[in-house]
Structures are given as C-alpha cells and as structure tokens.
PDB file of N, CA and C in Angstrom:
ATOM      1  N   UNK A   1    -118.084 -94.698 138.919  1.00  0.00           N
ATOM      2  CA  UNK A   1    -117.199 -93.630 139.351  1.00  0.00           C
ATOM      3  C   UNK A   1    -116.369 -93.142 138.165  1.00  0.00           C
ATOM      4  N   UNK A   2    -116.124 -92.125 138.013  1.00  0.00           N
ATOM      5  CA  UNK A   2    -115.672 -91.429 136.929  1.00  0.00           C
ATOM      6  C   UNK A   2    -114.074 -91.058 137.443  1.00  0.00           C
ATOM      7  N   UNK A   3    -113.484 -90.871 136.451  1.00  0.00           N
ATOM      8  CA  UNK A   3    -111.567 -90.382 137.162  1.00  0.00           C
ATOM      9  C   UNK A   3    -111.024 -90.163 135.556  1.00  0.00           C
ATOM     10  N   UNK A   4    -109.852 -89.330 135.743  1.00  0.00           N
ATOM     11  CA  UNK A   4    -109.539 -88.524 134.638  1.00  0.00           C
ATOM     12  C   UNK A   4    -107.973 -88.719 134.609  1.00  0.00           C
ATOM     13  N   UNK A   5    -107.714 -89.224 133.452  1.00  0.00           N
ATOM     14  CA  UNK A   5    -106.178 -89.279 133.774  1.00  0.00           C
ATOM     15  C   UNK A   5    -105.580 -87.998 132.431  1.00  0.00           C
ATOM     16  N   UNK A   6    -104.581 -87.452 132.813  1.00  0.00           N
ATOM     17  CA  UNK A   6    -104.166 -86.337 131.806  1.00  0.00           C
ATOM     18  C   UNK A   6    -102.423 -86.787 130.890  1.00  0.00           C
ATOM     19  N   UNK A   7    -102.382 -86.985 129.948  1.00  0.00           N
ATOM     20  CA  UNK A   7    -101.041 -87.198 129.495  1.00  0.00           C
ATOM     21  C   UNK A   7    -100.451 -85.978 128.846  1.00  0.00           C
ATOM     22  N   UNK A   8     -99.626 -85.580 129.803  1.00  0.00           N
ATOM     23  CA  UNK A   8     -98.847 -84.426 128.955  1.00  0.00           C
ATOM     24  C   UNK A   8     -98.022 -84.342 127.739  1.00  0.00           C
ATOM     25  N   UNK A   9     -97.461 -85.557 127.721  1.00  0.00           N
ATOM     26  CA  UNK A   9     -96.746 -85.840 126.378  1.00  0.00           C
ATOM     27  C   UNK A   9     -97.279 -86.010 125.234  1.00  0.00           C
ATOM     28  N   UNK A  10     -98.753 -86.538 125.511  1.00  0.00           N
ATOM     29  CA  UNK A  10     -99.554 -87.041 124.303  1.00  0.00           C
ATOM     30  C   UNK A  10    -100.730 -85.692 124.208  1.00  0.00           C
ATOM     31  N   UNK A  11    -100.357 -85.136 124.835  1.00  0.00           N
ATOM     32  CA  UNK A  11    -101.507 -83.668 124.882  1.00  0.00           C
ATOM     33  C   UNK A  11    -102.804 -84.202 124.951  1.00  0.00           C
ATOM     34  N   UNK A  12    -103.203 -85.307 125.928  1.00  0.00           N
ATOM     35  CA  UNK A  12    -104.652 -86.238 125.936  1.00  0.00           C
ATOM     36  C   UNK A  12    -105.228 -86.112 127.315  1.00  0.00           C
ATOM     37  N   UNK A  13    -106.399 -85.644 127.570  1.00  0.00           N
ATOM     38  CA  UNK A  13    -107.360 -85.933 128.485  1.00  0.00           C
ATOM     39  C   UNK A  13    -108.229 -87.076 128.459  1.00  0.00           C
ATOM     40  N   UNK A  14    -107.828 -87.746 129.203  1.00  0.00           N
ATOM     41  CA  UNK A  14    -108.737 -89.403 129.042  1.00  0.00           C
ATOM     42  C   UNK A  14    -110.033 -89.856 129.908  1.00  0.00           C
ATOM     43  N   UNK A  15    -111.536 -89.712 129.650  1.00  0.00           N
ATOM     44  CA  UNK A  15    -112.263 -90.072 130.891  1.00  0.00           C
ATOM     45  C   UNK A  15    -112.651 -91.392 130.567  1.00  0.00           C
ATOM     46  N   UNK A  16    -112.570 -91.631 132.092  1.00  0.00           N
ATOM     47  CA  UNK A  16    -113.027 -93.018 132.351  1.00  0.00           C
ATOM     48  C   UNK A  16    -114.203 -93.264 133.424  1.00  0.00           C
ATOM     49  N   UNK A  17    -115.144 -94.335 133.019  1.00  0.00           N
ATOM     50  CA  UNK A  17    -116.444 -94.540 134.320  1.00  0.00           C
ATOM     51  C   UNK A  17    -116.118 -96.046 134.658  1.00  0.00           C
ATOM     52  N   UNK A  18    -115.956 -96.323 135.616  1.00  0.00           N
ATOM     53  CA  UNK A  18    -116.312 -97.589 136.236  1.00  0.00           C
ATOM     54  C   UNK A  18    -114.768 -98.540 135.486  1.00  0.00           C
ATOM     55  N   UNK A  19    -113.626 -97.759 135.676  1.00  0.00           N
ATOM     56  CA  UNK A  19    -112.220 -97.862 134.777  1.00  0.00           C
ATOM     57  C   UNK A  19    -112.496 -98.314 133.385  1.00  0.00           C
ATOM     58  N   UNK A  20    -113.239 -97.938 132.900  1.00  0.00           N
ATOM     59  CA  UNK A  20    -113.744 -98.134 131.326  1.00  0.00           C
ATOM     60  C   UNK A  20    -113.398 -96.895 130.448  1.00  0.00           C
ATOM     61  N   UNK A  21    -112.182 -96.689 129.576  1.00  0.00           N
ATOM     62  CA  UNK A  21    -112.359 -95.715 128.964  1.00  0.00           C
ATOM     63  C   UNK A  21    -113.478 -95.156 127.954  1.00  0.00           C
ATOM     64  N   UNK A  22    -114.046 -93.515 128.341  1.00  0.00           N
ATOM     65  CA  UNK A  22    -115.188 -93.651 127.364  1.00  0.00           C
ATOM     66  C   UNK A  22    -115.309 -92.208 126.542  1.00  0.00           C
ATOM     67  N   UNK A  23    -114.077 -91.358 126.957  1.00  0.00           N
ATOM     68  CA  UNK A  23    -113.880 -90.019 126.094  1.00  0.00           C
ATOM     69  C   UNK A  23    -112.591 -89.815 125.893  1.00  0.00           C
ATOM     70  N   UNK A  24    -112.233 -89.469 124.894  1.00  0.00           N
ATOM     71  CA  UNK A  24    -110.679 -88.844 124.719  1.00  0.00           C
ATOM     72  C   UNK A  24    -110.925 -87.590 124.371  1.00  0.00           C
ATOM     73  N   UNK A  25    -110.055 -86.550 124.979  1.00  0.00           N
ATOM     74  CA  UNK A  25    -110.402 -85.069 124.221  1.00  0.00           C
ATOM     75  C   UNK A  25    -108.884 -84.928 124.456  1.00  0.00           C
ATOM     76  N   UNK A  26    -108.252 -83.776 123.178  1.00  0.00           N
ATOM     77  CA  UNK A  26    -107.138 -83.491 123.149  1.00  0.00           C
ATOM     78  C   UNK A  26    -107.457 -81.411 124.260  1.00  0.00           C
ATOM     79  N   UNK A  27    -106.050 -81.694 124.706  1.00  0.00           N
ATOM     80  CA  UNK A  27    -106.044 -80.389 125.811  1.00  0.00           C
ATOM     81  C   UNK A  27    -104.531 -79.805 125.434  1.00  0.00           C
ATOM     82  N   UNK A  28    -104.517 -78.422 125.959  1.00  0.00           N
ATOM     83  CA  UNK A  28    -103.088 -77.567 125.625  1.00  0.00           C
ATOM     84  C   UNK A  28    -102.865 -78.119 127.239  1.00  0.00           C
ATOM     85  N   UNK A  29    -101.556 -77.934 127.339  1.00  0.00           N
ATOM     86  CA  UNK A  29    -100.362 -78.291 128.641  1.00  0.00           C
ATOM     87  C   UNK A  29     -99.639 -76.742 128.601  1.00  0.00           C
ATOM     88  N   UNK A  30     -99.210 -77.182 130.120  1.00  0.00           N
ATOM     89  CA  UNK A  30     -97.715 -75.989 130.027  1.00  0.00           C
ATOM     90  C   UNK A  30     -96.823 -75.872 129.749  1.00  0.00           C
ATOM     91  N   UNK A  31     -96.974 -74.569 129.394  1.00  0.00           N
ATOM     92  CA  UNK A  31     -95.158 -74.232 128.602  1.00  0.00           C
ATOM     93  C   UNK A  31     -94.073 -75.121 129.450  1.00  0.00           C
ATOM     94  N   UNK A  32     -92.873 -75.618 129.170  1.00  0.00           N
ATOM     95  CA  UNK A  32     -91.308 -75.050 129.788  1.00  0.00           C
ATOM     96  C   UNK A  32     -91.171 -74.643 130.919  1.00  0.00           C
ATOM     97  N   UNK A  33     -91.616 -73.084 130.429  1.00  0.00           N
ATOM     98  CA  UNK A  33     -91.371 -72.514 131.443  1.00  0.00           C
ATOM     99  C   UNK A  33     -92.396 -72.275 132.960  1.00  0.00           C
ATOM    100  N   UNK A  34     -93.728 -73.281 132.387  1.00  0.00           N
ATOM    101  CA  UNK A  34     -94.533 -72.995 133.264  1.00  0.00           C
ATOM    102  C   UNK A  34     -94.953 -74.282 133.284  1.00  0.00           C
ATOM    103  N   UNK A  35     -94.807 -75.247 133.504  1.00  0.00           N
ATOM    104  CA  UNK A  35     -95.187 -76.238 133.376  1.00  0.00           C
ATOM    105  C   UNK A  35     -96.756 -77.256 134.356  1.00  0.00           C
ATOM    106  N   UNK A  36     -97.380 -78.121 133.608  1.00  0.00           N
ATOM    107  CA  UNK A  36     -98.207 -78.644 134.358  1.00  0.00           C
ATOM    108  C   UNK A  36     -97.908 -79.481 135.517  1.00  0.00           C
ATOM    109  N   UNK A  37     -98.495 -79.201 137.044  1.00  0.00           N
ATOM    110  CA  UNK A  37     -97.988 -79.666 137.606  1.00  0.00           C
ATOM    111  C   UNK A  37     -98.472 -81.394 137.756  1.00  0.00           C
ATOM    112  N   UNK A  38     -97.311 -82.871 137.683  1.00  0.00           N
ATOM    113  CA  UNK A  38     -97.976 -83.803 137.656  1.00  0.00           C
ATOM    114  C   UNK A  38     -98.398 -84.727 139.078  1.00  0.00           C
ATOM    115  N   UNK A  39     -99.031 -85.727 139.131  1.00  0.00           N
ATOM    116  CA  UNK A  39    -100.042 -86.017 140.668  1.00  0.00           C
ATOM    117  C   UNK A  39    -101.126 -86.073 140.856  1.00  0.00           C
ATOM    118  N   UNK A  40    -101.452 -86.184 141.605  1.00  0.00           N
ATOM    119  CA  UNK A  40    -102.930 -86.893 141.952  1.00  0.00           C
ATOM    120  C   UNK A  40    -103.922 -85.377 142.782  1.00  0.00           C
ATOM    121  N   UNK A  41    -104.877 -85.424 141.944  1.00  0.00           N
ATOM    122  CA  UNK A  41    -105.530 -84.368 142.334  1.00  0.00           C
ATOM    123  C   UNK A  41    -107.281 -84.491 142.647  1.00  0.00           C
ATOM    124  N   UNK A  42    -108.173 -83.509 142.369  1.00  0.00           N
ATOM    125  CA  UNK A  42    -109.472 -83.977 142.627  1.00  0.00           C
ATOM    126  C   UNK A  42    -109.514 -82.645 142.074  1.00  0.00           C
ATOM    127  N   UNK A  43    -111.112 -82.839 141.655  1.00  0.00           N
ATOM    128  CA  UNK A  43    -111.933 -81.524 140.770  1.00  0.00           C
ATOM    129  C   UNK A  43    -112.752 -80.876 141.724  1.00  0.00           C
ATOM    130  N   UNK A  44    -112.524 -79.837 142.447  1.00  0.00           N
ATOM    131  CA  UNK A  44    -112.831 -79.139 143.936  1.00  0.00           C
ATOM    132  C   UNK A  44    -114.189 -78.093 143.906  1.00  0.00           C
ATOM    133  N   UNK A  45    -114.412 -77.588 142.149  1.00  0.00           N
ATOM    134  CA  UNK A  45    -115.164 -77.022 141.726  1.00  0.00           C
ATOM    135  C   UNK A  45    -115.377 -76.811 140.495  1.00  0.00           C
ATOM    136  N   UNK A  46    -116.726 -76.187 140.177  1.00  0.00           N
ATOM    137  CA  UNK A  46    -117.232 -75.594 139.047  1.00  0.00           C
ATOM    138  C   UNK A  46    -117.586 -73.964 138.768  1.00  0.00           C
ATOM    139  N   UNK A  47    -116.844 -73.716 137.909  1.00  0.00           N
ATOM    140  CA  UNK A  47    -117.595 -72.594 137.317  1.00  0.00           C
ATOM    141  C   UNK A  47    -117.438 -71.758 135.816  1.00  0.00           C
ATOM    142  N   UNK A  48    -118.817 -71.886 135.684  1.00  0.00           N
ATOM    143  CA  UNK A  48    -119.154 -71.655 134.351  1.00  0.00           C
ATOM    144  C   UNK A  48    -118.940 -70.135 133.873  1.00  0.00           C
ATOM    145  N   UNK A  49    -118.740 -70.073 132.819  1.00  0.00           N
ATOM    146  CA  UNK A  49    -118.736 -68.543 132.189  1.00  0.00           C
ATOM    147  C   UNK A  49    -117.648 -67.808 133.113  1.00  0.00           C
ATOM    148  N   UNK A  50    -116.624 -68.358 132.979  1.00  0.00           N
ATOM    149  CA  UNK A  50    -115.683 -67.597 134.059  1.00  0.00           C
ATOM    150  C   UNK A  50    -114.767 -66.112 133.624  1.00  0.00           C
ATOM    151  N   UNK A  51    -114.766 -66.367 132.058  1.00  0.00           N
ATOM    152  CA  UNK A  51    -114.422 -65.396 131.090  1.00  0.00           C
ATOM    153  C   UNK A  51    -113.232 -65.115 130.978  1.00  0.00           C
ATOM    154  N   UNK A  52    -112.733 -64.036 129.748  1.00  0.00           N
ATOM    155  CA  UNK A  52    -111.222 -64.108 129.262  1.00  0.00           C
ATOM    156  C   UNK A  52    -110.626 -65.697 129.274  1.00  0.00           C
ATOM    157  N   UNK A  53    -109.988 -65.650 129.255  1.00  0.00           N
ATOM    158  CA  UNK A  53    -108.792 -66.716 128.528  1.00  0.00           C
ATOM    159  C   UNK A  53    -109.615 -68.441 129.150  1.00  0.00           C
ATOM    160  N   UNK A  54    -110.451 -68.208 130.110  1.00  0.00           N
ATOM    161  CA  UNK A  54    -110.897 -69.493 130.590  1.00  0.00           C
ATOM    162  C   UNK A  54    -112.140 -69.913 130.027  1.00  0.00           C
ATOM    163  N   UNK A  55    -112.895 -69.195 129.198  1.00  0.00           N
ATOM    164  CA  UNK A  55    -113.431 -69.624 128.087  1.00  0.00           C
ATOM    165  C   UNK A  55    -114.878 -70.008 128.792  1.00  0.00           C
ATOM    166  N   UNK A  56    -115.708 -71.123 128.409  1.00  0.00           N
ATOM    167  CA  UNK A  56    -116.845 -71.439 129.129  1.00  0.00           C
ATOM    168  C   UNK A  56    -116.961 -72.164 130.092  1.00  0.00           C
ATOM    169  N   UNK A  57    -115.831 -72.646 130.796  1.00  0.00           N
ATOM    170  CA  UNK A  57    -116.033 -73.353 132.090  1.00  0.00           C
ATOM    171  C   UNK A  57    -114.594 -73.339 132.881  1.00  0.00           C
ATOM    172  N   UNK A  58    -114.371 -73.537 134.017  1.00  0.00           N
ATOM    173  CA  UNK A  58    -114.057 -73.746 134.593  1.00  0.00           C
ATOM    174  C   UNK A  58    -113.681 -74.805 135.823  1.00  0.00           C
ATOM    175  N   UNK A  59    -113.108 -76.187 135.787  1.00  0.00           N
ATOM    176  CA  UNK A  59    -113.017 -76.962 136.658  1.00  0.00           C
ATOM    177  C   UNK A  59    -111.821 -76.945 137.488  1.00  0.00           C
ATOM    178  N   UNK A  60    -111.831 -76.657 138.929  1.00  0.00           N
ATOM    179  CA  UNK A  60    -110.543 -76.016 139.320  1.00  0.00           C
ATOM    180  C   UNK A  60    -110.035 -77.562 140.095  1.00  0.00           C
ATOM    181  N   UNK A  61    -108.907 -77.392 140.488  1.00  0.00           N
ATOM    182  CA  UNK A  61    -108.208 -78.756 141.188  1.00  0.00           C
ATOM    183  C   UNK A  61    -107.425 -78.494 142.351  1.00  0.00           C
ATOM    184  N   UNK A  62    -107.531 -79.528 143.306  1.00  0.00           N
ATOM    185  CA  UNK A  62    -107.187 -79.472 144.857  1.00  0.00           C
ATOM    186  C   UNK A  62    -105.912 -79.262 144.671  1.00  0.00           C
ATOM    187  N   UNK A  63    -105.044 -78.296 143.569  1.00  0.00           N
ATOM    188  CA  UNK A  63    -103.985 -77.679 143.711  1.00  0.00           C
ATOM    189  C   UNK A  63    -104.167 -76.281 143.483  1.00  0.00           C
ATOM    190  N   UNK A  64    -103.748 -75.320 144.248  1.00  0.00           N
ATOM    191  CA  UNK A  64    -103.807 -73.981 144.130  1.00  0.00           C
ATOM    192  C   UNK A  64    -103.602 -73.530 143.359  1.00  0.00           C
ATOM    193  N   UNK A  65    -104.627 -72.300 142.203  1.00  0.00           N
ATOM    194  CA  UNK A  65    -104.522 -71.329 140.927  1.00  0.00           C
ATOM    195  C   UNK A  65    -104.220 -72.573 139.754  1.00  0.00           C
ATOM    196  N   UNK A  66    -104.435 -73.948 139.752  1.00  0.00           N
ATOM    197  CA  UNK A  66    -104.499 -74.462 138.366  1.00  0.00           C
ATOM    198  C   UNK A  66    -106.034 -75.403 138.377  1.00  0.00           C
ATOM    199  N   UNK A  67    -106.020 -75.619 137.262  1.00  0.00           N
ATOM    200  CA  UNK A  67    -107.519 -76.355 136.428  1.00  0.00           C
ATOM    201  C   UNK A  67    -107.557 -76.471 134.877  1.00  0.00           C
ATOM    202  N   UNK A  68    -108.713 -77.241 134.858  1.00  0.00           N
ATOM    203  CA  UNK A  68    -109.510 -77.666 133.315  1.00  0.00           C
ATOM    204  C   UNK A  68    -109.993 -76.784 132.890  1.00  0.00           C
ATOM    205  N   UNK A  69    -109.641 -76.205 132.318  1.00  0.00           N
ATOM    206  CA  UNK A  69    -110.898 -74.968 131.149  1.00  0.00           C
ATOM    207  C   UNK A  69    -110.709 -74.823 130.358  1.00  0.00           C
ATOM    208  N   UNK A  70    -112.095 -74.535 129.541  1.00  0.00           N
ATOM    209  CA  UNK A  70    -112.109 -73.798 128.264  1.00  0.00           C
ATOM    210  C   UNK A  70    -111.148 -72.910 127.746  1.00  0.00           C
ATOM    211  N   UNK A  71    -110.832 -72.326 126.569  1.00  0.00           N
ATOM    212  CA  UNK A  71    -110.181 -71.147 126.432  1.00  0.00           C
ATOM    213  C   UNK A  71    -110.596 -70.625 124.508  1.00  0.00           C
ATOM    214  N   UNK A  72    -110.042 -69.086 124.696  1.00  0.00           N
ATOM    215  CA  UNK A  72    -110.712 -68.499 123.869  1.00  0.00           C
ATOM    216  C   UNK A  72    -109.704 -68.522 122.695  1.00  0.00           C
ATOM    217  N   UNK A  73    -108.559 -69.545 123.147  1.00  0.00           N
ATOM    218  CA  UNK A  73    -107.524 -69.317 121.757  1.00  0.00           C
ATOM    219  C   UNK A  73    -107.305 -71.033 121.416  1.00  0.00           C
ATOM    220  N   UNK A  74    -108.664 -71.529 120.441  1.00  0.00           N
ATOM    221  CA  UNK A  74    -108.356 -72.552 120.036  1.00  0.00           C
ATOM    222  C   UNK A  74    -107.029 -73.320 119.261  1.00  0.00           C
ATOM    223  N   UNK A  75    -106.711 -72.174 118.718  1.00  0.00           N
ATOM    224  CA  UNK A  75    -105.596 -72.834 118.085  1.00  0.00           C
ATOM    225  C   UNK A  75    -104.685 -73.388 118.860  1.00  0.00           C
ATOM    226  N   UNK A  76    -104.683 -73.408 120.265  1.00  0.00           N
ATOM    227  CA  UNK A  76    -103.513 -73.742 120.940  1.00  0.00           C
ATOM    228  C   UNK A  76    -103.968 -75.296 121.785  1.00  0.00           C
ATOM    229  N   UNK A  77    -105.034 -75.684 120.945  1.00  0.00           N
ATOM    230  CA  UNK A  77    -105.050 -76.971 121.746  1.00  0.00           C
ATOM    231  C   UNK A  77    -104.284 -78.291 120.950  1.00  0.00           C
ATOM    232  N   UNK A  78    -103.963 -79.101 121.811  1.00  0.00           N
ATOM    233  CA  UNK A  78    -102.531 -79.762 121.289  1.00  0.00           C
ATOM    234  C   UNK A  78    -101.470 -79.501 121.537  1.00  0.00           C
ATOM    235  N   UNK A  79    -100.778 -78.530 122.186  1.00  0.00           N
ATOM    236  CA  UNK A  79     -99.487 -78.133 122.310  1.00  0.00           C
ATOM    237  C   UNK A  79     -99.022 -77.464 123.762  1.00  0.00           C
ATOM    238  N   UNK A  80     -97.774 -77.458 123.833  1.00  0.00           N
ATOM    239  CA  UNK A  80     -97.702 -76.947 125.073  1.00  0.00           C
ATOM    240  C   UNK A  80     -97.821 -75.442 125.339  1.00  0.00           C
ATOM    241  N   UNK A  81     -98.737 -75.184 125.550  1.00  0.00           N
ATOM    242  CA  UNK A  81     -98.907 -73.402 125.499  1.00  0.00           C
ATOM    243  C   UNK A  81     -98.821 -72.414 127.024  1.00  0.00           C
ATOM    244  N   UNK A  82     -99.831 -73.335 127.634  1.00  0.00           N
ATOM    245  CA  UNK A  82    -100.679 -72.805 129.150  1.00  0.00           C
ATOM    246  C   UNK A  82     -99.701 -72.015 130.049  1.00  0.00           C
ATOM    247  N   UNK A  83     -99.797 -71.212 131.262  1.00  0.00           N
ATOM    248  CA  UNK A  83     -99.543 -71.211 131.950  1.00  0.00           C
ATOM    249  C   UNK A  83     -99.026 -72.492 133.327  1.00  0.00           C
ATOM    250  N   UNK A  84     -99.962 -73.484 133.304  1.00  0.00           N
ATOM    251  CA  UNK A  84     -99.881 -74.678 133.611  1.00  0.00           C
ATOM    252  C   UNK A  84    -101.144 -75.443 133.876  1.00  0.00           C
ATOM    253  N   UNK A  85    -101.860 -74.574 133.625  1.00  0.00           N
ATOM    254  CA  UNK A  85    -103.352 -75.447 133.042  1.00  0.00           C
ATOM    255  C   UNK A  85    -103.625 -76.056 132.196  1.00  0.00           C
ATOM    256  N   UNK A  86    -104.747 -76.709 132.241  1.00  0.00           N
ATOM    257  CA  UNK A  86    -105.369 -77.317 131.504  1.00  0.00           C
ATOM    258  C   UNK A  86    -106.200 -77.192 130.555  1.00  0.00           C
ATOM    259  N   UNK A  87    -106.086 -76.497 129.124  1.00  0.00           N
ATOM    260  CA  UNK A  87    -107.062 -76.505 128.198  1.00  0.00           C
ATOM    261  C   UNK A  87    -107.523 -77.010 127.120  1.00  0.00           C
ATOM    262  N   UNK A  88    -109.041 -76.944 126.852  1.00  0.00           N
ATOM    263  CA  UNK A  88    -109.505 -77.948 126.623  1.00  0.00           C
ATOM    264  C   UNK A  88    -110.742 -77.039 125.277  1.00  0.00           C
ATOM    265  N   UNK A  89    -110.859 -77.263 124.033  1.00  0.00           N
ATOM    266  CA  UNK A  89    -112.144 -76.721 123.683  1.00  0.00           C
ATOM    267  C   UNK A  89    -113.695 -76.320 124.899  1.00  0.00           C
ATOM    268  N   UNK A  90    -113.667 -75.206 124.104  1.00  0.00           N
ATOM    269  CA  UNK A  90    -115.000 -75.014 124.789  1.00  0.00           C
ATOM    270  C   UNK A  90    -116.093 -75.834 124.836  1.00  0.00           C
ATOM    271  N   UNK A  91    -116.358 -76.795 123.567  1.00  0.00           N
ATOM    272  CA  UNK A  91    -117.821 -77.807 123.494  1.00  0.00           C
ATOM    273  C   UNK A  91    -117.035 -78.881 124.536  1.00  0.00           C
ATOM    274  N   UNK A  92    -115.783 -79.387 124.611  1.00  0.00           N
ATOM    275  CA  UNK A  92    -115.526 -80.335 125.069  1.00  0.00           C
ATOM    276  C   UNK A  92    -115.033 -80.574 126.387  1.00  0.00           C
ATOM    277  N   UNK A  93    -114.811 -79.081 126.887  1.00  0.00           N
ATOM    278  CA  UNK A  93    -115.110 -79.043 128.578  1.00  0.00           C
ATOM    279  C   UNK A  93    -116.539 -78.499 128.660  1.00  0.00           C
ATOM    280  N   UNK A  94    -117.345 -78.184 128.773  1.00  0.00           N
ATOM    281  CA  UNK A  94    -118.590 -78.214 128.597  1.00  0.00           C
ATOM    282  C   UNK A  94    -119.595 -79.748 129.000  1.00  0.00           C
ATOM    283  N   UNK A  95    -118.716 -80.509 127.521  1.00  0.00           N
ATOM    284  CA  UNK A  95    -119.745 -81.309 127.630  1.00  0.00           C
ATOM    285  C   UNK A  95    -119.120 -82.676 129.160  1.00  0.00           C
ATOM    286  N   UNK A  96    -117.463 -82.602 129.380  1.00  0.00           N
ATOM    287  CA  UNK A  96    -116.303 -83.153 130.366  1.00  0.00           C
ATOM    288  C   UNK A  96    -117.716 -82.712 132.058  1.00  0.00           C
ATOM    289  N   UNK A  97    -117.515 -81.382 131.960  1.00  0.00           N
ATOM    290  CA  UNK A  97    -118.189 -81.053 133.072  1.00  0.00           C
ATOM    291  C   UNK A  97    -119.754 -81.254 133.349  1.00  0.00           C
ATOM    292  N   UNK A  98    -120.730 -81.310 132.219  1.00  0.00           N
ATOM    293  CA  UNK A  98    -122.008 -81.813 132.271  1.00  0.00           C
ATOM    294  C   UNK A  98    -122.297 -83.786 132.919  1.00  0.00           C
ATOM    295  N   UNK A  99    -120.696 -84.058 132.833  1.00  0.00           N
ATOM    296  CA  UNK A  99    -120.753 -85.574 133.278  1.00  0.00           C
ATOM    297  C   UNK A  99    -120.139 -85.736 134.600  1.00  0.00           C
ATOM    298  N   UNK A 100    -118.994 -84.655 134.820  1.00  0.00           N
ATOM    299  CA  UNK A 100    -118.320 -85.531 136.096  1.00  0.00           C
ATOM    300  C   UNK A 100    -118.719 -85.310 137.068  1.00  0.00           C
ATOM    301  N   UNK A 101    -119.126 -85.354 138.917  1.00  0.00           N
ATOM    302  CA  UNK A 101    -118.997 -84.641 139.437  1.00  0.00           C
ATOM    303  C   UNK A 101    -117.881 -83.740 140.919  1.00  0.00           C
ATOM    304  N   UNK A 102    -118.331 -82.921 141.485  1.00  0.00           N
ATOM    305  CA  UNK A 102    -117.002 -82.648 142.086  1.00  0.00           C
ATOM    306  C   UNK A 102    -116.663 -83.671 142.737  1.00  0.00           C
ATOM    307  N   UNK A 103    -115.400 -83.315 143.208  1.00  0.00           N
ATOM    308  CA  UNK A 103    -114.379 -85.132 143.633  1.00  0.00           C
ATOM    309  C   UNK A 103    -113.784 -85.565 142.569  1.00  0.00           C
ATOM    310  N   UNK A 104    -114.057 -85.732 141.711  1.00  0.00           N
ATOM    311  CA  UNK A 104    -113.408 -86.886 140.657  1.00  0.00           C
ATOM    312  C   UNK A 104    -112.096 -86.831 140.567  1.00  0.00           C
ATOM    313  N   UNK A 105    -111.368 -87.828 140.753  1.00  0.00           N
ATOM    314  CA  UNK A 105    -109.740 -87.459 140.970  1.00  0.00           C
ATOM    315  C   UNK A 105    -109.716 -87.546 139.799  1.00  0.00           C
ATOM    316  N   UNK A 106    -108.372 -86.899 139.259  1.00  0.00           N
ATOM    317  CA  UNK A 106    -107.610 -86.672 138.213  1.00  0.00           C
ATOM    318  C   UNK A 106    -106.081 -86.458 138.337  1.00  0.00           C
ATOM    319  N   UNK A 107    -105.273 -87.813 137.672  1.00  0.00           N
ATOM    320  CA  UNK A 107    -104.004 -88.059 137.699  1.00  0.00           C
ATOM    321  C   UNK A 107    -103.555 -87.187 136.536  1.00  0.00           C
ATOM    322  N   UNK A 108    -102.462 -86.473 136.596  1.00  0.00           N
ATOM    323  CA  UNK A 108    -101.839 -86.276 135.810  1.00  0.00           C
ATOM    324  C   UNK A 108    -100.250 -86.684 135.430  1.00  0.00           C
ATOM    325  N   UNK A 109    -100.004 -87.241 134.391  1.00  0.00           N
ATOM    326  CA  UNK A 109     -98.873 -87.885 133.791  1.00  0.00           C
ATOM    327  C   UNK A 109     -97.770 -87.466 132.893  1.00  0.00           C
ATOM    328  N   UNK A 110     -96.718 -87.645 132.977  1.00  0.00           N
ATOM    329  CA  UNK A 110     -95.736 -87.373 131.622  1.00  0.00           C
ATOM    330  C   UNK A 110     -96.527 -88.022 130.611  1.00  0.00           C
TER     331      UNK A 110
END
C-alpha cells in the first residue's frame, strides 16, 4: 500500500509502500496568504495534460479545488509560492502518478 506524507516546512513530498520510505521529491506549498491546507486526505483522481499552470498532471484530493501537480514555473519548487497546492516538477509528478493509485491517502504536515 502506498501513502504520501507532505511536509510543509521542509517543502518535501515523501512516498512510502508497505511504510517503507522509497521517494523523496521536493514540492512548492502555499503562500501566507493562501496557505496549504493540513490533514488527512486521499488522491480522488487523475488527470493528465490538464494545462496552464498545472503542468503535466494532475492529482486532485478529497478536499475541494486543491491537489498534486505539475507546474509550468519551475523555479518555484521549494518554496512557498502556490495558491495552496501542491507542486511538484513535471518528470516527478509524472513519474509520483505512474505508481500510486486512486485512494492513496496523503497526510499533510507542518
């Protein structure tokens, strides 16, 4: 079983299979003023090529208008930028979503 924990402070997306950590990818967080919301969630869907600012994928979460995605302004991964999403390089949600499938909870943390 796969599950995703997110650290906002450390700007880290962490996957884990079978509670074994086995990917780290660094992700942008939300601004301040928009912040990521933190809690226990699940990955509700997929979709690819979703375009503008969400880059090549799309993984949305059993919270309304936020998710994992791609985006087209790399420079902003690492930092708190987002609206209150989650972004992530394009190869590296790509390759996040070629493994998990829908369901997979995902905690998110200070």
């Amino acid at each position: 079983m796969y599950t995703i924990v997110i650290s906002l402070q450390k700007h880290q997306l962490y996957l884990y299979k079978d509670n074994r950590q086995i990917r780290t990818y660094p992700v942008a967080v939300g601004k301040p003023a928009t912040p990521t919301p933190k809690g226990s969630f699940k990955i509700i869907n997929k979709a690819p090529n979703p375009g503008g600012v969400f880059g090549a994928m799309w993984l949305g979460l059993s919270i309304s208008g936020y998710g994992i995605h791609g985006t087209n302004n790399p420079q902003s991964i690492g930092r708190s930028v987002s609206n209150g999403c989650i972004r992530m390089a394009n190869k590296d949600v790509l390759e996040l979503a070629g493994m998990i499938p829908i369901g997979t909870p995902v905690t998110i943390r200070a």
